[in-house]
PDB file of N, CA and C in Angstrom:
ATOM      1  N   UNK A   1      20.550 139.282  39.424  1.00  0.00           N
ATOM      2  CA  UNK A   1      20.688 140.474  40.247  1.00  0.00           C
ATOM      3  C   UNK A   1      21.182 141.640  39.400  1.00  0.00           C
ATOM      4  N   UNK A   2      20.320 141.940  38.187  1.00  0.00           N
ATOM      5  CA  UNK A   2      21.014 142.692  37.175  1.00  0.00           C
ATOM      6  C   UNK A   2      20.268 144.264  37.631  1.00  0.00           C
ATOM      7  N   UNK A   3      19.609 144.525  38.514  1.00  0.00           N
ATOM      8  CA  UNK A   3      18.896 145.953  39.059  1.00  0.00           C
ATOM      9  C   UNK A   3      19.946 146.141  40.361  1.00  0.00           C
ATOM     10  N   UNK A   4      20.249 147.230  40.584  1.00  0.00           N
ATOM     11  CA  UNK A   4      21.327 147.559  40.831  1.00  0.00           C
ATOM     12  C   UNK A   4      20.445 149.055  41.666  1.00  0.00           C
ATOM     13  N   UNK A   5      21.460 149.873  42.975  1.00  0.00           N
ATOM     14  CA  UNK A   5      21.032 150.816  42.801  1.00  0.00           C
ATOM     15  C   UNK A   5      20.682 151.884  42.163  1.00  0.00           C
ATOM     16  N   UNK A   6      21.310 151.804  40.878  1.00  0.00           N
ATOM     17  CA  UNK A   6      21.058 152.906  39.793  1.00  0.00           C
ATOM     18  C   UNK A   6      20.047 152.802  39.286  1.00  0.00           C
ATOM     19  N   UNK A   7      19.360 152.103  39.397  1.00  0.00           N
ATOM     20  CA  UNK A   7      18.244 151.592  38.914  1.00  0.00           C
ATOM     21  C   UNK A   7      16.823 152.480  39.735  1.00  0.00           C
ATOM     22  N   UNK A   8      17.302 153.060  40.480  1.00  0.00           N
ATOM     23  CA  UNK A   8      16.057 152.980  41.758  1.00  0.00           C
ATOM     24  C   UNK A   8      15.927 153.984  42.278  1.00  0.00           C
ATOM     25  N   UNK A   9      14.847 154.858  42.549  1.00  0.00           N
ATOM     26  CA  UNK A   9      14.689 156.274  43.372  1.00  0.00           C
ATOM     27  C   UNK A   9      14.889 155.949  44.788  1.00  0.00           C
ATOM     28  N   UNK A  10      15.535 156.339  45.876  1.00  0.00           N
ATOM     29  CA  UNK A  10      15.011 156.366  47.079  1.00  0.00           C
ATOM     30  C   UNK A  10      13.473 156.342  47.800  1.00  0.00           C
ATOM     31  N   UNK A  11      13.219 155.237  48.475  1.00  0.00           N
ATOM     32  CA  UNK A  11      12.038 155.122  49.131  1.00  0.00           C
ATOM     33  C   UNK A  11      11.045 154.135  48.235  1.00  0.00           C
ATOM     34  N   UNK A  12      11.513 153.725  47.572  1.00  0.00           N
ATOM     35  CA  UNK A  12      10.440 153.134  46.446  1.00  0.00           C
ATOM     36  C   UNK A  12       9.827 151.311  46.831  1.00  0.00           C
ATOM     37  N   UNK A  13       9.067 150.930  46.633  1.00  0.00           N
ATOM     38  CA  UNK A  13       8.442 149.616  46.826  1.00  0.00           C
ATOM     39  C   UNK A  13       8.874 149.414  45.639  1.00  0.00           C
ATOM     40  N   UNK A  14       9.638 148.106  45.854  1.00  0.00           N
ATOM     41  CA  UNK A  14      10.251 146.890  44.926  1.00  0.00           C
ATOM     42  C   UNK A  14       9.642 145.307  45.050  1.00  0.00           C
ATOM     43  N   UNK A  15       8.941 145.326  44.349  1.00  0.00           N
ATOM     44  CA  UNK A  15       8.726 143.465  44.404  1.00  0.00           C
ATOM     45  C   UNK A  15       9.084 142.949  43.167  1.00  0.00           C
ATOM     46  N   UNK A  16       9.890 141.821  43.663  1.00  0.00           N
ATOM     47  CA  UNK A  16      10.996 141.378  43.272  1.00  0.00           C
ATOM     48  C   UNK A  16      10.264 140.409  42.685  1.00  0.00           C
ATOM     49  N   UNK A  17      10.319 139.817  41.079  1.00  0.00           N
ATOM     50  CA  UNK A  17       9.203 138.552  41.211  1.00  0.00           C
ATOM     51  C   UNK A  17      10.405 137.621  40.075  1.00  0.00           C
ATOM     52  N   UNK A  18      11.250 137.950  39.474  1.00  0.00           N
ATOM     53  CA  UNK A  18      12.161 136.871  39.211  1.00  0.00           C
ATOM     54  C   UNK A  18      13.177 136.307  40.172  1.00  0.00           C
ATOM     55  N   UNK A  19      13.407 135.094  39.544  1.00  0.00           N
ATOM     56  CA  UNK A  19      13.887 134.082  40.742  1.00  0.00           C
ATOM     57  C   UNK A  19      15.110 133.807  39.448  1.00  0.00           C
ATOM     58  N   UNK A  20      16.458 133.502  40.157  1.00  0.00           N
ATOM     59  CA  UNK A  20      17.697 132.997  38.633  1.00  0.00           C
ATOM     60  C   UNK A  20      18.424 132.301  39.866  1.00  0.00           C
ATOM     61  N   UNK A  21      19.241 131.059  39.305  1.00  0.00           N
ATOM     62  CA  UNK A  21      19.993 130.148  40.051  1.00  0.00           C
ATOM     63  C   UNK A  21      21.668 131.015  39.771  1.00  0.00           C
ATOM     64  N   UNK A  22      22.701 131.133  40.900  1.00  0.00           N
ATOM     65  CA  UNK A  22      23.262 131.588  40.504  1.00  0.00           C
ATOM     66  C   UNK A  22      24.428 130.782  41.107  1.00  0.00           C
ATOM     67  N   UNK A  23      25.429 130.610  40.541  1.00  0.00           N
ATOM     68  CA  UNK A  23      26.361 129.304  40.819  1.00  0.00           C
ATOM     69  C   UNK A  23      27.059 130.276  42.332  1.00  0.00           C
ATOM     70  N   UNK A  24      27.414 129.293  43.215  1.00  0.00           N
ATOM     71  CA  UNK A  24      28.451 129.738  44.908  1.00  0.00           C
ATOM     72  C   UNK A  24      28.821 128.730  45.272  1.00  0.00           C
ATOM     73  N   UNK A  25      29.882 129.131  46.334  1.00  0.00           N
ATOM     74  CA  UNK A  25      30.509 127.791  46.586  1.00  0.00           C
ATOM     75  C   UNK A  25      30.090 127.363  47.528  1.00  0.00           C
ATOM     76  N   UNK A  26      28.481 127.302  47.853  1.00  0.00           N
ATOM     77  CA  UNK A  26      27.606 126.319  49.190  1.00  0.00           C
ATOM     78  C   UNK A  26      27.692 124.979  49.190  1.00  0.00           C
ATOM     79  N   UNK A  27      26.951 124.088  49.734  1.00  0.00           N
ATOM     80  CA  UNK A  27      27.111 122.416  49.745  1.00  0.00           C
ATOM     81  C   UNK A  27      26.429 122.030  48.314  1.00  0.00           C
ATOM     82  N   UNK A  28      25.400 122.672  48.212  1.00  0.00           N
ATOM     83  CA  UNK A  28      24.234 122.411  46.649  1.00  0.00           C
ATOM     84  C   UNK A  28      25.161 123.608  44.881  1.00  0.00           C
ATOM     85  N   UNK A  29      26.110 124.304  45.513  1.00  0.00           N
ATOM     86  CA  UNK A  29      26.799 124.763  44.530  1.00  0.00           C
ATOM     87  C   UNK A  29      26.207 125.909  43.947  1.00  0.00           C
ATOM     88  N   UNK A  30      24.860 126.249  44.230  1.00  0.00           N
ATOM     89  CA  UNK A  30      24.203 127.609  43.799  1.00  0.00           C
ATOM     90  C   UNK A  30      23.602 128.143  44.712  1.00  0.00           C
ATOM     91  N   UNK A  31      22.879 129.369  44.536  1.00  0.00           N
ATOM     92  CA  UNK A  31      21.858 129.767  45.676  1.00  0.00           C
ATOM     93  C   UNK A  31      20.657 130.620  44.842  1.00  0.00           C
ATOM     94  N   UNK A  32      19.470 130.884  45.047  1.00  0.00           N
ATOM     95  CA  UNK A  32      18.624 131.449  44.641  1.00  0.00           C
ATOM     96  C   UNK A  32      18.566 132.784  44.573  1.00  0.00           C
ATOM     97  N   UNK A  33      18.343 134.067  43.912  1.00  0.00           N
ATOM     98  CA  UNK A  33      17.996 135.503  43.906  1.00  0.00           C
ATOM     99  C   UNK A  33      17.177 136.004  42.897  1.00  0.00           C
ATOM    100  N   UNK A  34      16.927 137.021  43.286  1.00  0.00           N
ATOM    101  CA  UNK A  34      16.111 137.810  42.186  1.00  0.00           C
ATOM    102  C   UNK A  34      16.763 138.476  41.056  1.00  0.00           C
ATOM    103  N   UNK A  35      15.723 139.042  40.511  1.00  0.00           N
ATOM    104  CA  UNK A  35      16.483 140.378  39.587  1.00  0.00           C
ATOM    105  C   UNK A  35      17.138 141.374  40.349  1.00  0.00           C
ATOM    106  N   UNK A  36      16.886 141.796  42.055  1.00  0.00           N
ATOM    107  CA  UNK A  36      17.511 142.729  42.287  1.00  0.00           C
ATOM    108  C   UNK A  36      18.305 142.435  43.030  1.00  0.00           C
ATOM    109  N   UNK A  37      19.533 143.471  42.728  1.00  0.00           N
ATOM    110  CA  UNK A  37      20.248 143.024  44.008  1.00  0.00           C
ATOM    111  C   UNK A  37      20.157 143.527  45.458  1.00  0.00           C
ATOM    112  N   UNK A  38      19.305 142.526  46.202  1.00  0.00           N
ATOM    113  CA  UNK A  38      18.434 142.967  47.374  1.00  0.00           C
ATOM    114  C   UNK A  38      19.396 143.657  48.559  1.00  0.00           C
ATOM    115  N   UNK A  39      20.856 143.278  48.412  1.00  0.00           N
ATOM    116  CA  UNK A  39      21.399 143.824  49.939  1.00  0.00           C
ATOM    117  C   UNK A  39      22.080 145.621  48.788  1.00  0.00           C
ATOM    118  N   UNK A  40      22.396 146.119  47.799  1.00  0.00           N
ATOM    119  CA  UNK A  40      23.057 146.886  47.384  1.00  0.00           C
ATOM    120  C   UNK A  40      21.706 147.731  47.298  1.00  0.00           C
ATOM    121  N   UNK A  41      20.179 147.764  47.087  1.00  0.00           N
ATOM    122  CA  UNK A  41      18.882 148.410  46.836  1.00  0.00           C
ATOM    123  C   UNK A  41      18.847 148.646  48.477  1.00  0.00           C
ATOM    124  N   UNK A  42      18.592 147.889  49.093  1.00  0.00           N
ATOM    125  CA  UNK A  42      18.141 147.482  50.671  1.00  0.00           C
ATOM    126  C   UNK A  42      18.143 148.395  51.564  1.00  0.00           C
ATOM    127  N   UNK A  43      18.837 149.517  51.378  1.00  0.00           N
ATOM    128  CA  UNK A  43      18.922 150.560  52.030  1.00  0.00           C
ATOM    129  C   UNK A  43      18.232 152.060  51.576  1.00  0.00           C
ATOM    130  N   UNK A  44      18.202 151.742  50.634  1.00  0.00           N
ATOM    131  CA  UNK A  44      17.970 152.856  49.630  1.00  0.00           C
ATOM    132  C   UNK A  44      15.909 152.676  49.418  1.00  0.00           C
ATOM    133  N   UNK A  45      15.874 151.334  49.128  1.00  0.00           N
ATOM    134  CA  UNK A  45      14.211 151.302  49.350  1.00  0.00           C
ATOM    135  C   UNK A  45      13.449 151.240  50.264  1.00  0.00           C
ATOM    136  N   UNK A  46      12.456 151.886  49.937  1.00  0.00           N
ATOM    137  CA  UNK A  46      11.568 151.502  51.051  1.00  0.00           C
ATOM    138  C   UNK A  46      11.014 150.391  51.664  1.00  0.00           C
ATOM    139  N   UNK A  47      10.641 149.494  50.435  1.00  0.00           N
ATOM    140  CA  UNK A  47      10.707 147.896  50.948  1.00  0.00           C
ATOM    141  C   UNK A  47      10.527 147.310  50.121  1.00  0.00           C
ATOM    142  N   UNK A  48      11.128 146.172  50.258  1.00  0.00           N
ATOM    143  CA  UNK A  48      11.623 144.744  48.846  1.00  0.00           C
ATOM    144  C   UNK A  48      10.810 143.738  49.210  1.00  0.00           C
ATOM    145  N   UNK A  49      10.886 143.277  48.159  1.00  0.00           N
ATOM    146  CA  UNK A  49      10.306 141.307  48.202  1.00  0.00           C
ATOM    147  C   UNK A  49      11.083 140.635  48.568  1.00  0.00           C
ATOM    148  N   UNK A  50      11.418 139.674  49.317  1.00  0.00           N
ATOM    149  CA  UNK A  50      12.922 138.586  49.069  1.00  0.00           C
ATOM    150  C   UNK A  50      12.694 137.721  48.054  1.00  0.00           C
ATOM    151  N   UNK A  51      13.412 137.258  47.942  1.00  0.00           N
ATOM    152  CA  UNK A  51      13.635 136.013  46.632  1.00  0.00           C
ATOM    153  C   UNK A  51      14.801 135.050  47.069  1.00  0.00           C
ATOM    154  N   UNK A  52      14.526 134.174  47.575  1.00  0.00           N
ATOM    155  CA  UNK A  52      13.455 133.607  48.008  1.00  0.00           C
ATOM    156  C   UNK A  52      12.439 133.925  48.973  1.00  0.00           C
ATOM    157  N   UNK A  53      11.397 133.424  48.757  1.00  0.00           N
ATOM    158  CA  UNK A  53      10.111 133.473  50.127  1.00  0.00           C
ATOM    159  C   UNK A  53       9.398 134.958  49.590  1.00  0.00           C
ATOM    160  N   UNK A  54       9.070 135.250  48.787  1.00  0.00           N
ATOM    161  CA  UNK A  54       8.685 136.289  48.245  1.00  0.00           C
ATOM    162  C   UNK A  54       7.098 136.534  48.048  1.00  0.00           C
ATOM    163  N   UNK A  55       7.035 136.403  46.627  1.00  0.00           N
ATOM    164  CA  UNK A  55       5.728 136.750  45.852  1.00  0.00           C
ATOM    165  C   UNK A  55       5.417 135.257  45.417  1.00  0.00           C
ATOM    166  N   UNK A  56       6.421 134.722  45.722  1.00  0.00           N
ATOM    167  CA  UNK A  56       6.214 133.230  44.659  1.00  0.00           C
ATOM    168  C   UNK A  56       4.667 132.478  45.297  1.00  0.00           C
ATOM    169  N   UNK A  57       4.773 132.421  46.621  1.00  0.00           N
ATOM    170  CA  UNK A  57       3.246 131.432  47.065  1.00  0.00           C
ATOM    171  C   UNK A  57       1.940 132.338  46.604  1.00  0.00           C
ATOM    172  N   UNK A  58       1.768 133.563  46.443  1.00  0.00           N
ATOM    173  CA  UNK A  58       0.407 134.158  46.029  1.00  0.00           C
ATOM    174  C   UNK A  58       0.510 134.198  44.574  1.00  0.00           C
ATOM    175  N   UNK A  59       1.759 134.233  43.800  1.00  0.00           N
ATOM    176  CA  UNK A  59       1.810 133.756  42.308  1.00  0.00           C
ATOM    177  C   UNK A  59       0.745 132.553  41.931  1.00  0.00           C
ATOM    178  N   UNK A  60       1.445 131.652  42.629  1.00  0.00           N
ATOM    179  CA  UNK A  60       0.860 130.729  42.052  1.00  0.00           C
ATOM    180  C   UNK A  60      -0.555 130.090  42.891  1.00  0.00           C
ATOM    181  N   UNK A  61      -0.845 130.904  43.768  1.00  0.00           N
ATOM    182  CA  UNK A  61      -2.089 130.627  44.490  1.00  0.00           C
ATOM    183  C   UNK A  61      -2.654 131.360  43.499  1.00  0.00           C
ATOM    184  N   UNK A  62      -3.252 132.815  42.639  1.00  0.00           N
ATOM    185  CA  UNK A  62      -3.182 132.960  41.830  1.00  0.00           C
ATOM    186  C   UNK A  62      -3.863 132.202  40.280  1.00  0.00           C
ATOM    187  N   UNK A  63      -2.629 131.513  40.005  1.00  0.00           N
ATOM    188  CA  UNK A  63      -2.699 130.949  39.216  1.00  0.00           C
ATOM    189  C   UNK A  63      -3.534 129.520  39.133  1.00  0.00           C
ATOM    190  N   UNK A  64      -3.467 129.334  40.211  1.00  0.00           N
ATOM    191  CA  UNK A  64      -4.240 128.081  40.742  1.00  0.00           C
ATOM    192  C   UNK A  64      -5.817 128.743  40.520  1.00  0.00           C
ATOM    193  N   UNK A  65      -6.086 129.733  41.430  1.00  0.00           N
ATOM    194  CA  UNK A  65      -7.517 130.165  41.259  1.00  0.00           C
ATOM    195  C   UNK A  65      -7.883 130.663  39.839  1.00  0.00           C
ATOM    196  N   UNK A  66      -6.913 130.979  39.154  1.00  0.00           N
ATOM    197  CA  UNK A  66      -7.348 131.377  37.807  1.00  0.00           C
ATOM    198  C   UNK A  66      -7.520 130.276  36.778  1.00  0.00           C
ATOM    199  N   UNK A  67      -6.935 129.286  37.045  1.00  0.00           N
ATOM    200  CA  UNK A  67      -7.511 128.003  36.347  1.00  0.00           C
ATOM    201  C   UNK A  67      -8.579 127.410  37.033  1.00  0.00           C
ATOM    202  N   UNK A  68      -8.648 127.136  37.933  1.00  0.00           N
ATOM    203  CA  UNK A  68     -10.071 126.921  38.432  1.00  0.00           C
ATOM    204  C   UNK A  68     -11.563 127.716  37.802  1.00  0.00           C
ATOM    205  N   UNK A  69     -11.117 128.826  37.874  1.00  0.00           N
ATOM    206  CA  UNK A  69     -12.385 129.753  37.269  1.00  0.00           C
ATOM    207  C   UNK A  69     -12.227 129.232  35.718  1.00  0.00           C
ATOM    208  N   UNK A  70     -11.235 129.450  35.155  1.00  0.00           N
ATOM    209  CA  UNK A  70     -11.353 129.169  33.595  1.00  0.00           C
ATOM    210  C   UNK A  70     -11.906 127.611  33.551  1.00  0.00           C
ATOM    211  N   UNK A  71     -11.765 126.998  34.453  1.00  0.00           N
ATOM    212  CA  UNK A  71     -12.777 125.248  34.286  1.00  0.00           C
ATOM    213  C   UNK A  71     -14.258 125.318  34.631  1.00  0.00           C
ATOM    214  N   UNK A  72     -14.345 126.272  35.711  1.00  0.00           N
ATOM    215  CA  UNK A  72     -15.912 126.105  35.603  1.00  0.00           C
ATOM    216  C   UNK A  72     -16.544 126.848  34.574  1.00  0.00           C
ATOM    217  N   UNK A  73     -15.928 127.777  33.911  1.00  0.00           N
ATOM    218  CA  UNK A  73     -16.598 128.652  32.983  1.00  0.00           C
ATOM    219  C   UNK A  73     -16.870 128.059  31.852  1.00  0.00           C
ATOM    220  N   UNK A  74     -16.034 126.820  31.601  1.00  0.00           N
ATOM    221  CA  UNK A  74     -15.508 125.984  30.508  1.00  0.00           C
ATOM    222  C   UNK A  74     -16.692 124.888  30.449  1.00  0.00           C
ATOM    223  N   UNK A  75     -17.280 124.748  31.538  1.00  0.00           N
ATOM    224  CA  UNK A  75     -18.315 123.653  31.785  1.00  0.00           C
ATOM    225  C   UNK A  75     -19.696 123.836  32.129  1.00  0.00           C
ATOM    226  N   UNK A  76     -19.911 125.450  31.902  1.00  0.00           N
ATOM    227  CA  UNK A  76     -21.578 126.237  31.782  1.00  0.00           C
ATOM    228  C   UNK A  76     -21.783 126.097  30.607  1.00  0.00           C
TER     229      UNK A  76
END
């Protein structure tokens, strides 16, 4: 959560696409976030990614389809 509001114009689209484990005192001992810090930006932007539940499933849907294409291309 090293982006900060100083970081950021008012009104701006933020997608958030790093994910860092960050130690708390929950039952599992950490919790998940991004690079930004989503509740200190949150007001100030126009609209964020969360992190979790973010960008991560079309990442790697993505990535999935982009290896797929690189196999059939691989096998013409």
């Amino acid at each position: 959560e090293f982006v900060d509001q100083s970081f950021i114009k008012e009104g701006v689209t933020i997608i958030d696409v790093g994910i860092n484990r960050v130690d708390d005192d929950s039952e599992k001992g950490y919790k998940l976030v991004g690079d930004v810090a989503f509740e200190a930006v949150q007001g100030i932007a126009g609209s964020i990614t969360p992190v979790p539940g973010g960008v991560g499933p079309m990442t790697i849907a993505m990535l999935v389809e982009n290896t797929v294409e690189a196999a059939e291309k691989s096998l013409v």
